[in-house]
Protein backbone atom coordinates (compact mmCIF):
# COMPACT_ATOMS: atom_id res chain seq x y z
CA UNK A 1 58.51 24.17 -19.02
CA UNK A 2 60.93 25.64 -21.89
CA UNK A 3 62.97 23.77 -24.14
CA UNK A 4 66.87 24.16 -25.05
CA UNK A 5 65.47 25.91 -27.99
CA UNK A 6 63.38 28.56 -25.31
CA UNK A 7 59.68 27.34 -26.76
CA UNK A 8 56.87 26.58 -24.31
CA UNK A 9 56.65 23.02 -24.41
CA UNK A 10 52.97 22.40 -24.60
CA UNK A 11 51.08 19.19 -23.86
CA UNK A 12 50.57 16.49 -26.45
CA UNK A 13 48.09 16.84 -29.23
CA UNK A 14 44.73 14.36 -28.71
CA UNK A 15 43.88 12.71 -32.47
CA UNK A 16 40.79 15.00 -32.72
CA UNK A 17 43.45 18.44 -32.89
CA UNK A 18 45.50 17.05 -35.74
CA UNK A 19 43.97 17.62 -38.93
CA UNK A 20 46.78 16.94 -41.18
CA UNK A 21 50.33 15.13 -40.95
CA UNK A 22 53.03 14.86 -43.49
CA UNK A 23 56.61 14.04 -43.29
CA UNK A 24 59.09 16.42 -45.02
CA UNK A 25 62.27 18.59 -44.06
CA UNK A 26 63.22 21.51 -42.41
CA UNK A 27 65.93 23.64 -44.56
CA UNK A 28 68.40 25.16 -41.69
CA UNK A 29 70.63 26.39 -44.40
CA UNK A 30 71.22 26.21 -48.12
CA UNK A 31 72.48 22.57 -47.83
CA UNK A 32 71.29 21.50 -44.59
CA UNK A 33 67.78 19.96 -43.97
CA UNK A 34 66.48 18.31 -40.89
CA UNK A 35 64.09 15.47 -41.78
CA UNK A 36 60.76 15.40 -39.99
CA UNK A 37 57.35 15.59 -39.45
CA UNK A 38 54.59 18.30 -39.44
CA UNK A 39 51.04 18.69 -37.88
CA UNK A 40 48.68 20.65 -38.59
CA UNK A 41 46.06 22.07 -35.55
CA UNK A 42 43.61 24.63 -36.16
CA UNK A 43 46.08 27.17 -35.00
CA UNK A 44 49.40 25.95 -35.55
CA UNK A 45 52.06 24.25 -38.14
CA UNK A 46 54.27 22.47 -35.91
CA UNK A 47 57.34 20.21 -36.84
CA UNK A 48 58.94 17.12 -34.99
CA UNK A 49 62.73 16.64 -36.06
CA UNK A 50 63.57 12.85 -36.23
CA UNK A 51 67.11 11.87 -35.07
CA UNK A 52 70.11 12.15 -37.41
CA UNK A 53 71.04 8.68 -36.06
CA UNK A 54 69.22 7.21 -38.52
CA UNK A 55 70.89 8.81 -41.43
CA UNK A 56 73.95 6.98 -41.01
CA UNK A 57 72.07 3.98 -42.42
CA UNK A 58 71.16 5.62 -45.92
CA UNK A 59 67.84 5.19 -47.53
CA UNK A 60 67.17 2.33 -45.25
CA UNK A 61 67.93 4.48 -42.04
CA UNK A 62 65.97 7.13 -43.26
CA UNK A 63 62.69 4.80 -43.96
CA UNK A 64 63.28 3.39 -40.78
CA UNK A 65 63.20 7.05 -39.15
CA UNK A 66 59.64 7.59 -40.32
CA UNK A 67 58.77 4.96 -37.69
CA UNK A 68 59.85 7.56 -35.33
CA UNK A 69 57.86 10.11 -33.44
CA UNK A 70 60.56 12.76 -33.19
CA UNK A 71 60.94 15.59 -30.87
CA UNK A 72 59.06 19.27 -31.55
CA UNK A 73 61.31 21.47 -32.30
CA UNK A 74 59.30 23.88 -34.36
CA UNK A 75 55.91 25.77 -33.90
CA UNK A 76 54.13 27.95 -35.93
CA UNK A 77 50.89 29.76 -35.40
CA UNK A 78 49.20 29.99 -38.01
CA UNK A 79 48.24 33.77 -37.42
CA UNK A 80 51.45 34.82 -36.94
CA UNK A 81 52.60 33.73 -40.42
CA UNK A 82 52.44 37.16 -42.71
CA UNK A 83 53.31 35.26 -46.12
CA UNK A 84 53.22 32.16 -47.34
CA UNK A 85 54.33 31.67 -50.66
CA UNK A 86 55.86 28.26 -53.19
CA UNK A 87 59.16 27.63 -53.43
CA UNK A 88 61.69 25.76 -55.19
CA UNK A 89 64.71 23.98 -54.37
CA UNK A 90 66.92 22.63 -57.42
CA UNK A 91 64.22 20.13 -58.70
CA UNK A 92 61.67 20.16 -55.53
CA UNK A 93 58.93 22.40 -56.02
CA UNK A 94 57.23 21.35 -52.89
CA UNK A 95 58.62 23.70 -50.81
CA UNK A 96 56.90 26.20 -48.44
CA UNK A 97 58.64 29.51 -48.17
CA UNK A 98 57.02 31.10 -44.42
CA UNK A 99 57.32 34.72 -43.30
CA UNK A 100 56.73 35.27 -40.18
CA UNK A 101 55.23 38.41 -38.73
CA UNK A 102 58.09 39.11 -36.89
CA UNK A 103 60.15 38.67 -39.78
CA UNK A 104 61.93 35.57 -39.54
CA UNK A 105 61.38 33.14 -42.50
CA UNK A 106 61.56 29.60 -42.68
CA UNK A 107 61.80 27.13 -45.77
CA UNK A 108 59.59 23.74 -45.72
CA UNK A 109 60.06 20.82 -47.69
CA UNK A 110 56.41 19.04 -47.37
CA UNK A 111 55.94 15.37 -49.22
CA UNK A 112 51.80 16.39 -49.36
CA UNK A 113 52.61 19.75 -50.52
CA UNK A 114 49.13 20.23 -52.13
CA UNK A 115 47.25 18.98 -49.16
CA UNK A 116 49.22 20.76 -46.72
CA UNK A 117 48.37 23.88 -48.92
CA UNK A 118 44.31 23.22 -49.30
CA UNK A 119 44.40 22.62 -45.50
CA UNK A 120 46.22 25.92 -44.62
CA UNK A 121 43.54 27.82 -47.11
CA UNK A 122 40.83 26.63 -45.30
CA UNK A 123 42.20 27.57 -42.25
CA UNK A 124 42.66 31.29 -43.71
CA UNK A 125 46.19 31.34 -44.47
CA UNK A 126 47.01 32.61 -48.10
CA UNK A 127 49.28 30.85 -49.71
CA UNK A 128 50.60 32.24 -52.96
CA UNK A 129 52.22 30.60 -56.04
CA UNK A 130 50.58 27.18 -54.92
């Protein structure tokens, strides 16, 4: 089954797959993020987008959005990633700058940057700047 977005919407993840989670935002643009969620799998890095609904209540709205599951809207695997490297974002320096092999980039905002790094070493991936 494919998605509005045209990604293969796979079945859900048991507890056992997951070996990390952190909540952080996707960066669609300079000023736009999408708050979410990531997962790491032994083979991919994929993200769950929470509602914007929530966002219309402020810092309360958005606390109360981290109840959420969210849907996935993002998936990376892990070997198609061709750099990895730290960014920075006015004063955020956990961000994850990804370059795909197929050229397409995408910028991460990750609350457990340093564990989300560690992880992605040990799974192969190098990560530079980090």
């Amino acid at each position: 089954m494919h998605t509005a977005a045209g990604m293969t919407q796979q079945q859900a993840l048991s507890p056992a797959q997951i070996l990390f989670t952190s909540n952080g935002g996707l960066f669609r643009s300079k000023w736009r993020v999408h708050f979410g969620r990531y997962e790491l799998t032994p083979t991919h890095l994929i993200w769950y987008q929470r509602s914007s609904f929530w966002l219309a209540f402020g810092a309360l709205g958005m606390l109360l959005s981290r109840g959420t599951s969210g849907k996935r809207a993002r998936d990376f695997e892990l070997r198609a990633i061709a750099k990895a490297v730290r960014g920075k974002h006015g004063v955020n320096k956990k961000i994850l700058d990804l370059t795909l092999t197929d050229g397409t980039t995408a910028r991460l905002s990750v609350d457990k940057f340093d564990e989300l790094v560690a992880r992605l070493r040990e799974l192969g991936c190098a990560v530079e700047g980090a």
